[in-house]
PDB file of N, CA and C in Angstrom:
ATOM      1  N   UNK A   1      75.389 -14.832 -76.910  1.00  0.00           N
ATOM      2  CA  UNK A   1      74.278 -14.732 -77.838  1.00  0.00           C
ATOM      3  C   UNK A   1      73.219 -13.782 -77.265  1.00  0.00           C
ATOM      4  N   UNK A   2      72.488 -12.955 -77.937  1.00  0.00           N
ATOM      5  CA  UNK A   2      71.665 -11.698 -77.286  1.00  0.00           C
ATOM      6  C   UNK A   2      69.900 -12.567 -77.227  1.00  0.00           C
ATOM      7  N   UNK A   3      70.005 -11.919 -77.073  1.00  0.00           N
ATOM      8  CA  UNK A   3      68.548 -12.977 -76.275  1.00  0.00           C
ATOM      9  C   UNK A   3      67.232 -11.916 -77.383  1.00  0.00           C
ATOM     10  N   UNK A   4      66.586 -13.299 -77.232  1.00  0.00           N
ATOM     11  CA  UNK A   4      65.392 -12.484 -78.270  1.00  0.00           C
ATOM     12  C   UNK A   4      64.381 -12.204 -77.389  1.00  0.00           C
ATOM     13  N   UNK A   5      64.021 -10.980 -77.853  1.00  0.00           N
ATOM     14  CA  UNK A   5      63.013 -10.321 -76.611  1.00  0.00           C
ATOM     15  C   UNK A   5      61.348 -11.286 -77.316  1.00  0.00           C
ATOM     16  N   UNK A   6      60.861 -11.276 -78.442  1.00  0.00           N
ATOM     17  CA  UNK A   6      59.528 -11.891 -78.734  1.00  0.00           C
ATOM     18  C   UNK A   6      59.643 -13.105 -78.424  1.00  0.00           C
ATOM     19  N   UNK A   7      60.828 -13.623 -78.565  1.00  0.00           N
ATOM     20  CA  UNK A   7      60.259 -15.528 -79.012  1.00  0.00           C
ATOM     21  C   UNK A   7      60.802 -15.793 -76.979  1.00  0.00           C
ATOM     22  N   UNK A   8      61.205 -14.843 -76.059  1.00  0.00           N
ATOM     23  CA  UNK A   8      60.876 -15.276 -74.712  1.00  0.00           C
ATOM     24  C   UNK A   8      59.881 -14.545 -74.065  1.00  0.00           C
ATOM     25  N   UNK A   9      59.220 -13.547 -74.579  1.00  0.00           N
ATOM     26  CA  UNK A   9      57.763 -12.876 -74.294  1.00  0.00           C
ATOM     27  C   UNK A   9      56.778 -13.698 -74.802  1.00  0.00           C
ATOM     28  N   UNK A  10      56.975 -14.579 -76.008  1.00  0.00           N
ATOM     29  CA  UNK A  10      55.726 -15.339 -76.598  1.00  0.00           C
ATOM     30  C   UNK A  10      55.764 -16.397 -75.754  1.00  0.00           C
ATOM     31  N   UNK A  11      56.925 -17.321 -75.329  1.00  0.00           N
ATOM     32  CA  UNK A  11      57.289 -18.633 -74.325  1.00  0.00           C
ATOM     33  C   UNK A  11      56.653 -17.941 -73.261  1.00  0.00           C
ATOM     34  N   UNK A  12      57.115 -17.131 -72.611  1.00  0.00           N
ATOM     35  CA  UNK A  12      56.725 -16.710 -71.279  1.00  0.00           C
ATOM     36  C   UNK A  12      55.244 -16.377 -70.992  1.00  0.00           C
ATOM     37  N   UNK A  13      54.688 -15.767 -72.010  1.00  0.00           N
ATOM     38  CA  UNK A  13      53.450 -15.571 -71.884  1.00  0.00           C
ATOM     39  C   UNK A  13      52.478 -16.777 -72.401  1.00  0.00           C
ATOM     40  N   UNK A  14      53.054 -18.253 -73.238  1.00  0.00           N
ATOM     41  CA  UNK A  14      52.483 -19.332 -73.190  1.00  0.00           C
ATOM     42  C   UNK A  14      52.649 -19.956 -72.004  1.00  0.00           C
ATOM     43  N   UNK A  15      53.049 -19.859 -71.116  1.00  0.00           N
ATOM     44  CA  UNK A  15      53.637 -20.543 -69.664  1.00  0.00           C
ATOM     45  C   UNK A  15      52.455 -20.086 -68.759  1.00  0.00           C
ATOM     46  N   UNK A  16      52.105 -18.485 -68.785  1.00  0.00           N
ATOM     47  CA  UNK A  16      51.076 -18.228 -68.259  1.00  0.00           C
ATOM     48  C   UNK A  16      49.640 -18.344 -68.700  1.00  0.00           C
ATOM     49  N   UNK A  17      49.954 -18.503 -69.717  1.00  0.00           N
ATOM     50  CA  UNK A  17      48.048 -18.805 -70.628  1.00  0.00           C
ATOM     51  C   UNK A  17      47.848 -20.769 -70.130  1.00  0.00           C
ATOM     52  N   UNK A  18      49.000 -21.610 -69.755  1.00  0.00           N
ATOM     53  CA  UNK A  18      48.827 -22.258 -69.134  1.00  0.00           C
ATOM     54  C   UNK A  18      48.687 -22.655 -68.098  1.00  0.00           C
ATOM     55  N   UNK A  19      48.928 -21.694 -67.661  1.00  0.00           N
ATOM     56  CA  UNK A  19      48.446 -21.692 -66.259  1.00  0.00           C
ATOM     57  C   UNK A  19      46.476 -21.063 -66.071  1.00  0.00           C
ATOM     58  N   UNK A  20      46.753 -20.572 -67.170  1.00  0.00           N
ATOM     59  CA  UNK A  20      45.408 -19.629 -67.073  1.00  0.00           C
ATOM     60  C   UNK A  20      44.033 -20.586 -67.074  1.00  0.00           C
ATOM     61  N   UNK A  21      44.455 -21.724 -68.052  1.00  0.00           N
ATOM     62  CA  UNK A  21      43.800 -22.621 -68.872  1.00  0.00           C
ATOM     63  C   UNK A  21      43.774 -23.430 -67.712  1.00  0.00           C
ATOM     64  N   UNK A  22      44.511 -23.944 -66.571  1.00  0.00           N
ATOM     65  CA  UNK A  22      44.493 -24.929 -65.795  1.00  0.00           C
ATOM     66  C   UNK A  22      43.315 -23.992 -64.613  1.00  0.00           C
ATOM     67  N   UNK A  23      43.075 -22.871 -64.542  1.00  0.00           N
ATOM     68  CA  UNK A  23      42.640 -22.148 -63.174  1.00  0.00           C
ATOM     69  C   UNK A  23      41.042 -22.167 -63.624  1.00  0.00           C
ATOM     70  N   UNK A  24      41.208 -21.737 -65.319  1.00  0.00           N
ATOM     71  CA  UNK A  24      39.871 -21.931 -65.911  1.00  0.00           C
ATOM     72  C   UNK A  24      38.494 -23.432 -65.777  1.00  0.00           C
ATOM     73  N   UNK A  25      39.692 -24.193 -66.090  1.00  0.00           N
ATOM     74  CA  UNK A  25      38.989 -25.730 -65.834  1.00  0.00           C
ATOM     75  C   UNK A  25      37.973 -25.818 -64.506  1.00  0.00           C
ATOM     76  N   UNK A  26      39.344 -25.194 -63.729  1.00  0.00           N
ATOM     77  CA  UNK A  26      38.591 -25.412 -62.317  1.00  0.00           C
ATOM     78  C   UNK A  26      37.866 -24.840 -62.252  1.00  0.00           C
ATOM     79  N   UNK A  27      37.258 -23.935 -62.789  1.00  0.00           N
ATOM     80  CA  UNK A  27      35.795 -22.935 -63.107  1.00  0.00           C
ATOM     81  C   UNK A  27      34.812 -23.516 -63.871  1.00  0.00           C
ATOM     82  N   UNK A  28      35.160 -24.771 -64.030  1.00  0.00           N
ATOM     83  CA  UNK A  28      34.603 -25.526 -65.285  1.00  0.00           C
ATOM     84  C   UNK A  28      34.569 -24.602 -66.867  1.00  0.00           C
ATOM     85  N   UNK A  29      35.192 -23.886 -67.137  1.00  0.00           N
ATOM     86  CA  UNK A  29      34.897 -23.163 -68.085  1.00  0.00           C
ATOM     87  C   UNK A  29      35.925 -23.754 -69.017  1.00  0.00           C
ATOM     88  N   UNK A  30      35.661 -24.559 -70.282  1.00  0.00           N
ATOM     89  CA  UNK A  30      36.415 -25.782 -71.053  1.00  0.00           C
ATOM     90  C   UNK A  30      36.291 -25.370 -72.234  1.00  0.00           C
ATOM     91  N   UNK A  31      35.530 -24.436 -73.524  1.00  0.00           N
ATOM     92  CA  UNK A  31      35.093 -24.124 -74.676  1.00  0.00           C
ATOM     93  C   UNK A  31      36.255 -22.924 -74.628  1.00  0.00           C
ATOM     94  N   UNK A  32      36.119 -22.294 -74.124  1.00  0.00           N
ATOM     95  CA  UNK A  32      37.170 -20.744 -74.745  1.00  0.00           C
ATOM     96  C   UNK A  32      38.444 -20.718 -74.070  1.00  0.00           C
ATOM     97  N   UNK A  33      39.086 -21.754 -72.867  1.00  0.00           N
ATOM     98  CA  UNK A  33      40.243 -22.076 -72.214  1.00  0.00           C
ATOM     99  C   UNK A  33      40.771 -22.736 -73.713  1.00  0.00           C
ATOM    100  N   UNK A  34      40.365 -23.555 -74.101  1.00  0.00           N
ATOM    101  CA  UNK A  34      40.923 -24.558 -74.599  1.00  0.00           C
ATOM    102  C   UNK A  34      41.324 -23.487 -76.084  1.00  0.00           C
ATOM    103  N   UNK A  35      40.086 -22.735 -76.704  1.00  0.00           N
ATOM    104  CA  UNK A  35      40.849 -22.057 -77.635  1.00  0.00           C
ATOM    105  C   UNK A  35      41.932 -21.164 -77.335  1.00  0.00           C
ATOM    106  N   UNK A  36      42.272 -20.213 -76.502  1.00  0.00           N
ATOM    107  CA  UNK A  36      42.830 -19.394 -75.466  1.00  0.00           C
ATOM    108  C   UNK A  36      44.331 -20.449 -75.651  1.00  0.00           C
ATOM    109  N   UNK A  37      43.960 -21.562 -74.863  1.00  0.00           N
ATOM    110  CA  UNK A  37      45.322 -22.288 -74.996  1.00  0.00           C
ATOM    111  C   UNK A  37      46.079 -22.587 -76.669  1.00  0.00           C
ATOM    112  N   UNK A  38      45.857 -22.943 -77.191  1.00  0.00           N
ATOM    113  CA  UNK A  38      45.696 -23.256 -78.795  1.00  0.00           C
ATOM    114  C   UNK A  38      45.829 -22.091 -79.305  1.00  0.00           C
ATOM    115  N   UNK A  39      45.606 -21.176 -79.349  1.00  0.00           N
ATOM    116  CA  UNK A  39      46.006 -19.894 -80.026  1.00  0.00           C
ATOM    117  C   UNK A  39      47.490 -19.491 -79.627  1.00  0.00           C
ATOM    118  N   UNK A  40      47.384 -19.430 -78.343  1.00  0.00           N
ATOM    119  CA  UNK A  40      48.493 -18.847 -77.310  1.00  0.00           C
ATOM    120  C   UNK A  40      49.950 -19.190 -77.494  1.00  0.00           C
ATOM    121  N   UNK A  41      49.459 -20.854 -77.238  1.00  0.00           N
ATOM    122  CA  UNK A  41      50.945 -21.530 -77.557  1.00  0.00           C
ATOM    123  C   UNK A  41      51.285 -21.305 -79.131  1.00  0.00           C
ATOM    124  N   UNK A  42      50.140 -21.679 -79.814  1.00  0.00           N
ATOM    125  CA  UNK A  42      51.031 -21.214 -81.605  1.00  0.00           C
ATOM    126  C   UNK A  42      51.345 -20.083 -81.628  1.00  0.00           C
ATOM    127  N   UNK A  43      51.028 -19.315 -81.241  1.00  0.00           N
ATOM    128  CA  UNK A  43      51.557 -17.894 -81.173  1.00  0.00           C
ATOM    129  C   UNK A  43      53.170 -17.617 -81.188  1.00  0.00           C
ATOM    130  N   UNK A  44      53.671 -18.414 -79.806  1.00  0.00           N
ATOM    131  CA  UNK A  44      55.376 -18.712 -79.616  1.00  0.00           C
ATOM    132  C   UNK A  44      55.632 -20.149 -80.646  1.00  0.00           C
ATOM    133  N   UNK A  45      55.206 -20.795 -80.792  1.00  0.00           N
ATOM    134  CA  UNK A  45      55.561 -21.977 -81.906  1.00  0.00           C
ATOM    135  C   UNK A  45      56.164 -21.348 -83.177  1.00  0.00           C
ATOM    136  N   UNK A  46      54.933 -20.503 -83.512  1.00  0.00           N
ATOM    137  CA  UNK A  46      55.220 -19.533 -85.058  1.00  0.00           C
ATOM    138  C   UNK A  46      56.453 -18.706 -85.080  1.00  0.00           C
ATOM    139  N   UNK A  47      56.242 -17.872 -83.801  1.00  0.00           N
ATOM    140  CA  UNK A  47      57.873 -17.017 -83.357  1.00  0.00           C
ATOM    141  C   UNK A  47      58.800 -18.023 -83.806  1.00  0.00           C
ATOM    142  N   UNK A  48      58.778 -18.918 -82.815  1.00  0.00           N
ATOM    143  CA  UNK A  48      59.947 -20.013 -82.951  1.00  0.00           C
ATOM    144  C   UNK A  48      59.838 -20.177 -84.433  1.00  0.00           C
ATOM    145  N   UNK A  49      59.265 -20.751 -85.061  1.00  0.00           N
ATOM    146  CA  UNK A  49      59.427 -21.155 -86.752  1.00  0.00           C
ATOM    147  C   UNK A  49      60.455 -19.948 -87.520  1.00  0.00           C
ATOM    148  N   UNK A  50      59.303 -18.602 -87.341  1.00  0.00           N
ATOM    149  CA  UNK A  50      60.281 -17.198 -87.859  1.00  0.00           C
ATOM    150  C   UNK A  50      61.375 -17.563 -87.751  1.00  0.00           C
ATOM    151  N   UNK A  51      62.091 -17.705 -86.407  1.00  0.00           N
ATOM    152  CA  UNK A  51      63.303 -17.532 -86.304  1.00  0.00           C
ATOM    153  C   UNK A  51      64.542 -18.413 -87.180  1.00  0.00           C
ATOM    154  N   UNK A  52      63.874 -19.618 -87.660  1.00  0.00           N
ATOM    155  CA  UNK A  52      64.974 -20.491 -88.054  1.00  0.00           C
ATOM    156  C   UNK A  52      64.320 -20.238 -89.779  1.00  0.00           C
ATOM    157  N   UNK A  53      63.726 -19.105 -90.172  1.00  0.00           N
ATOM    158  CA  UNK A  53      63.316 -19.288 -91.274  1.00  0.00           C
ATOM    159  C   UNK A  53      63.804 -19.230 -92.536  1.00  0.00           C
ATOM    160  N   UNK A  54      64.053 -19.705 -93.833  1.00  0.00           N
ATOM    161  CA  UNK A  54      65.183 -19.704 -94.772  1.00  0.00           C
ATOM    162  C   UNK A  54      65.278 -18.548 -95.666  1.00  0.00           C
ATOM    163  N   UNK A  55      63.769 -17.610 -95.592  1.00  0.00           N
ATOM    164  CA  UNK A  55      64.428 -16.474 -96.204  1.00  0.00           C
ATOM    165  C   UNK A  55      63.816 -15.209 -95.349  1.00  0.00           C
ATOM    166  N   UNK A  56      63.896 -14.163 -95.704  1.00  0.00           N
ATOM    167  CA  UNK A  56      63.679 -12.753 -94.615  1.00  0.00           C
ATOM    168  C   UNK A  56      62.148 -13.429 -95.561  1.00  0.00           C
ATOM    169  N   UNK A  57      61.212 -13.329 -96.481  1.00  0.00           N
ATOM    170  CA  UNK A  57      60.100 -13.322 -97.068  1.00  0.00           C
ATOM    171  C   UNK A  57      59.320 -14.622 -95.920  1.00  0.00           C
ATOM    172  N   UNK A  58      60.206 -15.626 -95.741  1.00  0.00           N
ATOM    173  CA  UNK A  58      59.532 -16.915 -95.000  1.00  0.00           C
ATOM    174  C   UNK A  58      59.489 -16.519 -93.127  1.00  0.00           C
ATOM    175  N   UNK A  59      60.455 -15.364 -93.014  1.00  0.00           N
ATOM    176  CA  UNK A  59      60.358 -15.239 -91.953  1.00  0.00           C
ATOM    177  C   UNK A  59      58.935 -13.949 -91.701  1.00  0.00           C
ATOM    178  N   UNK A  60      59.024 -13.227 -92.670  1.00  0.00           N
ATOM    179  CA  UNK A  60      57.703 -12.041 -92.408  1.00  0.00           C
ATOM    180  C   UNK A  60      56.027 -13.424 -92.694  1.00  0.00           C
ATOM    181  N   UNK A  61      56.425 -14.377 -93.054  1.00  0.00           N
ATOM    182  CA  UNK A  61      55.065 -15.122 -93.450  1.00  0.00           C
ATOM    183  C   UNK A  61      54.868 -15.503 -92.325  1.00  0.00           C
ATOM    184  N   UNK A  62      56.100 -16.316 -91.287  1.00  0.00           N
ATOM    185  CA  UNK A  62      55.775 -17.023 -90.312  1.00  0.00           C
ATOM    186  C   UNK A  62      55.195 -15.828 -89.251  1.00  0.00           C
ATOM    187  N   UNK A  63      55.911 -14.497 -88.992  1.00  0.00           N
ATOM    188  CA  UNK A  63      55.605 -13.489 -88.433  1.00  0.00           C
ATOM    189  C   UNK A  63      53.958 -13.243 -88.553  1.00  0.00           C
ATOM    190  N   UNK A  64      53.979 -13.407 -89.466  1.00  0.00           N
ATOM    191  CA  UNK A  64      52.159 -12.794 -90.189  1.00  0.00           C
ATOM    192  C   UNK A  64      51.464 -13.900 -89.220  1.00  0.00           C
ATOM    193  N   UNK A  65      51.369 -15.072 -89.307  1.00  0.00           N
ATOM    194  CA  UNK A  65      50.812 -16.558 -88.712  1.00  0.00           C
ATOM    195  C   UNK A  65      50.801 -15.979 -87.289  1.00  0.00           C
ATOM    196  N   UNK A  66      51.944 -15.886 -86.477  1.00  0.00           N
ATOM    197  CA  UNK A  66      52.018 -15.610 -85.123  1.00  0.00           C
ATOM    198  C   UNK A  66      51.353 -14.126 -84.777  1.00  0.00           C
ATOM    199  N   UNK A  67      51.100 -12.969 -85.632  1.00  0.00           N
ATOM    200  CA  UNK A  67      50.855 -11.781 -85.535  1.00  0.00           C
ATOM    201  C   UNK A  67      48.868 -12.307 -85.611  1.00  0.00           C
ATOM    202  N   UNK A  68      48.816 -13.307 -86.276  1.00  0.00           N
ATOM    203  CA  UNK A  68      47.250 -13.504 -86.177  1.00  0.00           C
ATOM    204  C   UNK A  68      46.865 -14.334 -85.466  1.00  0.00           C
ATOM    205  N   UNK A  69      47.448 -15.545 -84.321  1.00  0.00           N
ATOM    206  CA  UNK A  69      47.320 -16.209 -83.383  1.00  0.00           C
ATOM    207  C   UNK A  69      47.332 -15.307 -82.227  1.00  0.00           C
ATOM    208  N   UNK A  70      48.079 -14.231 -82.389  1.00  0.00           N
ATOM    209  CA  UNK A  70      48.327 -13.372 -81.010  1.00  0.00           C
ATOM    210  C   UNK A  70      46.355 -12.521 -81.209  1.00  0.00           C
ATOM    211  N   UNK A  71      46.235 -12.051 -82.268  1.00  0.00           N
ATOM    212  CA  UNK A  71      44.926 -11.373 -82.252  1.00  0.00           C
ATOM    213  C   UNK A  71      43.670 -12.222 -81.919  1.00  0.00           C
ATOM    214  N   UNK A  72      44.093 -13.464 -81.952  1.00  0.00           N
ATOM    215  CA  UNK A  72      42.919 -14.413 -82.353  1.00  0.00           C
ATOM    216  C   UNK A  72      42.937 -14.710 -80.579  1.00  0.00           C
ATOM    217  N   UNK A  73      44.308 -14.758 -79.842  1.00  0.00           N
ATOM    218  CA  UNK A  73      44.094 -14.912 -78.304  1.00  0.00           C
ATOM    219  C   UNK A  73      43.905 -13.593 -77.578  1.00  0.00           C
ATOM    220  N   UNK A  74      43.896 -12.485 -77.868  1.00  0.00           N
ATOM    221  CA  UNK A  74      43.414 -11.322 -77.709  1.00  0.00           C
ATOM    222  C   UNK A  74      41.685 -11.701 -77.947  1.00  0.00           C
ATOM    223  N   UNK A  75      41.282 -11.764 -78.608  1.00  0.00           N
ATOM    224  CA  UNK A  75      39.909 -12.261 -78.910  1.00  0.00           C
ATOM    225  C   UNK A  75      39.001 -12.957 -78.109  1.00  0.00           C
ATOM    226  N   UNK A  76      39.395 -14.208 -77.561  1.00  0.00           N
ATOM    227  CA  UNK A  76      39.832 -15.180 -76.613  1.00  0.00           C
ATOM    228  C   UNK A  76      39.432 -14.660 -75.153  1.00  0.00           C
ATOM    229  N   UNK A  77      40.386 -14.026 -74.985  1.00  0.00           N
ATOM    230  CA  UNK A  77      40.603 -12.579 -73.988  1.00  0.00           C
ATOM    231  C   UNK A  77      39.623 -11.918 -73.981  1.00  0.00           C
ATOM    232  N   UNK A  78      39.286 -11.201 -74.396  1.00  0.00           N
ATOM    233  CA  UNK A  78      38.011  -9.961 -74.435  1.00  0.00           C
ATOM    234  C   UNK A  78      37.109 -10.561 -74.014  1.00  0.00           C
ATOM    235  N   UNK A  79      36.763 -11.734 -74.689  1.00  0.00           N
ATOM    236  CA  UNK A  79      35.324 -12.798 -74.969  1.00  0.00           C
ATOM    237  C   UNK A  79      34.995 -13.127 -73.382  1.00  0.00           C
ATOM    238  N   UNK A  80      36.421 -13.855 -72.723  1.00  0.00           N
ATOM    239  CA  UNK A  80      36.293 -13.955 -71.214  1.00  0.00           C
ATOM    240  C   UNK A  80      35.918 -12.842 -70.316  1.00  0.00           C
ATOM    241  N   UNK A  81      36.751 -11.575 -70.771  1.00  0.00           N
ATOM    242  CA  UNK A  81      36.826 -10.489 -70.260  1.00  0.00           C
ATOM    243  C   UNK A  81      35.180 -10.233 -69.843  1.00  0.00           C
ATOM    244  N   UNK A  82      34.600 -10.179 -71.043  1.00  0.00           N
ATOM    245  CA  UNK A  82      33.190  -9.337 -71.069  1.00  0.00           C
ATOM    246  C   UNK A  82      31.969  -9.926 -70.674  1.00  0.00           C
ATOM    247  N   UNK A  83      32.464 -11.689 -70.693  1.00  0.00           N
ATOM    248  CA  UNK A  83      31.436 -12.609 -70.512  1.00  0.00           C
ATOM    249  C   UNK A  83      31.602 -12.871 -68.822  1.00  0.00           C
ATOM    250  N   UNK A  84      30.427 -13.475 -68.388  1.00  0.00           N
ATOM    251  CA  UNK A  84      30.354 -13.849 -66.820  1.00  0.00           C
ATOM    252  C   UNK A  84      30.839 -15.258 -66.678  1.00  0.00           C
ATOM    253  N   UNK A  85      31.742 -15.745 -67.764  1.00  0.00           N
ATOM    254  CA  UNK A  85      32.098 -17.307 -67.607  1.00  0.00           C
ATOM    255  C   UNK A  85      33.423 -17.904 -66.425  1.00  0.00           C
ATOM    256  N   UNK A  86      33.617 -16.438 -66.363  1.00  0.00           N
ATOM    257  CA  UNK A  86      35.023 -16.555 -65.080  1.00  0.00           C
ATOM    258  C   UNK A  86      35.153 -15.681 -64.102  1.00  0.00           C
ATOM    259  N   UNK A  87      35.850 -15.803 -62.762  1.00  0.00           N
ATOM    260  CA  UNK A  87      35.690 -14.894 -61.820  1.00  0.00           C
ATOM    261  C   UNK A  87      37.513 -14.267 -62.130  1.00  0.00           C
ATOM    262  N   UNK A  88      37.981 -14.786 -63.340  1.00  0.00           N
ATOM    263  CA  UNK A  88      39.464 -14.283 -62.966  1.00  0.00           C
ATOM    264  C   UNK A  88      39.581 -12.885 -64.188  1.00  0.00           C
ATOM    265  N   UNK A  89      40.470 -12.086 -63.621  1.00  0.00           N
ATOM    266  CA  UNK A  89      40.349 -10.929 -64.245  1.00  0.00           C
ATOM    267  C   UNK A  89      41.695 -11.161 -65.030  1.00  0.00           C
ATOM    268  N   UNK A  90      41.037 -10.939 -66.592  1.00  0.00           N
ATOM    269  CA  UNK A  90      41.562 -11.152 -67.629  1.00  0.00           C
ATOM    270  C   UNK A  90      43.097  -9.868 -68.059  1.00  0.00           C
ATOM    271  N   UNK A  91      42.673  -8.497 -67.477  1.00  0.00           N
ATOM    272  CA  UNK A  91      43.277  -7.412 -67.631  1.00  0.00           C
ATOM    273  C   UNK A  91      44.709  -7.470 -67.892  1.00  0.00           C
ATOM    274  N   UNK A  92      45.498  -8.167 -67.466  1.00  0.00           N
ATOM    275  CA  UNK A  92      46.671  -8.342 -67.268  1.00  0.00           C
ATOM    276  C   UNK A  92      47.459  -9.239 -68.509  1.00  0.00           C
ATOM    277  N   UNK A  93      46.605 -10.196 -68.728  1.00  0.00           N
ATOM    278  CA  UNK A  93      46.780 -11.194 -69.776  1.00  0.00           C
ATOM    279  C   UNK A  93      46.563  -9.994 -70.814  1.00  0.00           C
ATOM    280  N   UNK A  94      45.327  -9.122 -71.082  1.00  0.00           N
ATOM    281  CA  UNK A  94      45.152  -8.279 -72.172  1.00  0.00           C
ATOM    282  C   UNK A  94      45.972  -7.265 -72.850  1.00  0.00           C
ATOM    283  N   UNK A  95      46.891  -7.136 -71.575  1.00  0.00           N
ATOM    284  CA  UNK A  95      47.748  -5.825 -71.579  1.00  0.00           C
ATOM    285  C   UNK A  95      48.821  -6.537 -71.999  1.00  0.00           C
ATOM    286  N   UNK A  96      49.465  -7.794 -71.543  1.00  0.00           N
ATOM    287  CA  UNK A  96      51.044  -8.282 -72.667  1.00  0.00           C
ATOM    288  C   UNK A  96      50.150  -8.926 -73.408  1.00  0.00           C
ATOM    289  N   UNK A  97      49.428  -9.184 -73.978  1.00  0.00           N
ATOM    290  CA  UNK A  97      48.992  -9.521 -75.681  1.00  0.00           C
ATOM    291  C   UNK A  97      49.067  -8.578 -76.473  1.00  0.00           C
ATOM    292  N   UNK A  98      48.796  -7.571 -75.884  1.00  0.00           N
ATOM    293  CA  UNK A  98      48.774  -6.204 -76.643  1.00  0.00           C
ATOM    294  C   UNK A  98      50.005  -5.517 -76.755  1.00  0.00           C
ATOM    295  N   UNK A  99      50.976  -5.615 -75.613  1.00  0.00           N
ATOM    296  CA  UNK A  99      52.432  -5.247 -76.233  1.00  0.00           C
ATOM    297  C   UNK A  99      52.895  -6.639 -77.174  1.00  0.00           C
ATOM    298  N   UNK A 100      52.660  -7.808 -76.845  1.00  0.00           N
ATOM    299  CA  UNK A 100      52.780  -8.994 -78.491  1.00  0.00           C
ATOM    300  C   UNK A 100      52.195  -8.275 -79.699  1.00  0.00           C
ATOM    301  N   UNK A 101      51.228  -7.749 -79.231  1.00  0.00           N
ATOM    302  CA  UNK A 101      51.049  -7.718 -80.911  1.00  0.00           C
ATOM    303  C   UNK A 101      51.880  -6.520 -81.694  1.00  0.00           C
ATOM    304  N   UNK A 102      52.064  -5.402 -80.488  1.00  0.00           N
ATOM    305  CA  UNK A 102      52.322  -4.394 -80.927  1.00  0.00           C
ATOM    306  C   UNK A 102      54.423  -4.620 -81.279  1.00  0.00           C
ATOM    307  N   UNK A 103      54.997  -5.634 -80.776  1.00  0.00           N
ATOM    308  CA  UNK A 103      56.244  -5.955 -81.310  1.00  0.00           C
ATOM    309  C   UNK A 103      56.520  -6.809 -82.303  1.00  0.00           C
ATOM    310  N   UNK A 104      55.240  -7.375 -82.247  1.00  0.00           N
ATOM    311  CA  UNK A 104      55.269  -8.400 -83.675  1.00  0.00           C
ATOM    312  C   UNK A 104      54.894  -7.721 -84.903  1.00  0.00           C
ATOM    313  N   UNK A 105      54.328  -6.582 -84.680  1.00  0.00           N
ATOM    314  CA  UNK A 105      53.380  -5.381 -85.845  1.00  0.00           C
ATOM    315  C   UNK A 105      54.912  -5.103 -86.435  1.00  0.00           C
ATOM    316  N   UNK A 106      55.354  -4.316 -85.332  1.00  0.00           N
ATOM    317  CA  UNK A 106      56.823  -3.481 -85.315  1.00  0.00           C
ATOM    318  C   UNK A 106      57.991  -4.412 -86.103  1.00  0.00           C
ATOM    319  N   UNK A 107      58.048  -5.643 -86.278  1.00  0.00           N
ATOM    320  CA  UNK A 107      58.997  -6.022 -86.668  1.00  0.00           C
ATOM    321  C   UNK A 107      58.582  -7.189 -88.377  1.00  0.00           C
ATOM    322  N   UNK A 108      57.447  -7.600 -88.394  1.00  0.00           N
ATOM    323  CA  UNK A 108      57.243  -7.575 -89.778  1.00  0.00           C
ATOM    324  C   UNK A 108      56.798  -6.138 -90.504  1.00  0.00           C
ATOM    325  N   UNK A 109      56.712  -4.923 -90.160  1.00  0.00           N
ATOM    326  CA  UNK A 109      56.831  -3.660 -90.833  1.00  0.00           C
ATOM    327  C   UNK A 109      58.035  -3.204 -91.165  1.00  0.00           C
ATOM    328  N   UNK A 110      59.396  -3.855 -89.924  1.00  0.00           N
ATOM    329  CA  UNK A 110      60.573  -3.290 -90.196  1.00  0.00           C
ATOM    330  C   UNK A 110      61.205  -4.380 -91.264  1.00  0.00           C
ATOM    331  N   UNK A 111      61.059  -5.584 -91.015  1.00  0.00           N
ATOM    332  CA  UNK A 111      61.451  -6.792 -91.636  1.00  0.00           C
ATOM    333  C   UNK A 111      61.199  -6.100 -93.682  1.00  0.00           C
ATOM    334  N   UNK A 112      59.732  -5.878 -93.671  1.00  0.00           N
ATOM    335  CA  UNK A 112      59.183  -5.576 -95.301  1.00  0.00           C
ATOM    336  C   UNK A 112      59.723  -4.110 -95.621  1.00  0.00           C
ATOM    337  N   UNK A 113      60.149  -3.720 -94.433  1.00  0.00           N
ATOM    338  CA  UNK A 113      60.890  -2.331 -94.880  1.00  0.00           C
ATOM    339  C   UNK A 113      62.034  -2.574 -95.565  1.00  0.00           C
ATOM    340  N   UNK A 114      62.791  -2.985 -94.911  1.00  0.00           N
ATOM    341  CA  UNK A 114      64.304  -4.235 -95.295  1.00  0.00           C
ATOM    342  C   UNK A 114      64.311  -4.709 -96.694  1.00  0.00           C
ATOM    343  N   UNK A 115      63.332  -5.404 -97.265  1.00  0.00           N
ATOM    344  CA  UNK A 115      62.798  -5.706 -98.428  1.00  0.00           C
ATOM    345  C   UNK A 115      63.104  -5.232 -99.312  1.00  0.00           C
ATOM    346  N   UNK A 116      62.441  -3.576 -99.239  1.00  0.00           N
ATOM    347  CA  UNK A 116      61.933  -2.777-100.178  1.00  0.00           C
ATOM    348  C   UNK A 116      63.569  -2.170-100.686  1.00  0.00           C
ATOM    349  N   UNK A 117      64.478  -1.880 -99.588  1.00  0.00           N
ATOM    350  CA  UNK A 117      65.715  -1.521 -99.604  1.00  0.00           C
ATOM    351  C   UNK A 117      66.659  -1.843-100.511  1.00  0.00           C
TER     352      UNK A 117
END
């Protein structure tokens, strides 16, 4: 079976936003970890949904959901980034959110291309 590159980039990168969320605490910083976490993980939840979805239309919807959890933890991101609420440098987390979004863009564009066909 070929391995899906988003729905183990979205897992993998919820694995580390939990970790992120546990390093945060210890900073006491509890208001934007907690959204950060909650965005993050639905992000791969939604992937996961896409995938078992019953039509190509239910799968570009679930896509859409996860394509706006990924922006909404990008958001998340910046907010930490720019604010003095943490000593941990966000950069890294910013940079695979941003290839998420940019493969999740890529594949409900190709998905509605499919559609139109």
């Amino acid at each position: 079976m070929k391995e899906n590159i988003i729905a183990t980039k979205t897992f993998d990168f919820a694995l580390i936003i939990v970790n992120l969320f546990i390093s945060l605490k210890k900073e006491n910083e509890f208001i934007i970890s907690k959204q950060i976490l909650r965005s993050a993980t639905s992000l791969g939840a939604n992937v996961e949904e896409a995938i078992a979805a019953q039509s190509r239309k239910d799968f570009v919807h679930k896509m859409a959901i996860a394509s706006k959890e990924a922006r909404e933890t990008k958001y998340w991101l910046r907010l930490l980034d720019k604010s003095n609420l943490t000593t941990i440098s966000m950069t890294n987390y910013l940079i695979e959110i941003e290839h998420i979004i940019n493969i999740i863009t890529k594949i409900i564009k190709t998905s509605q291309e499919a559609n139109t066909k």
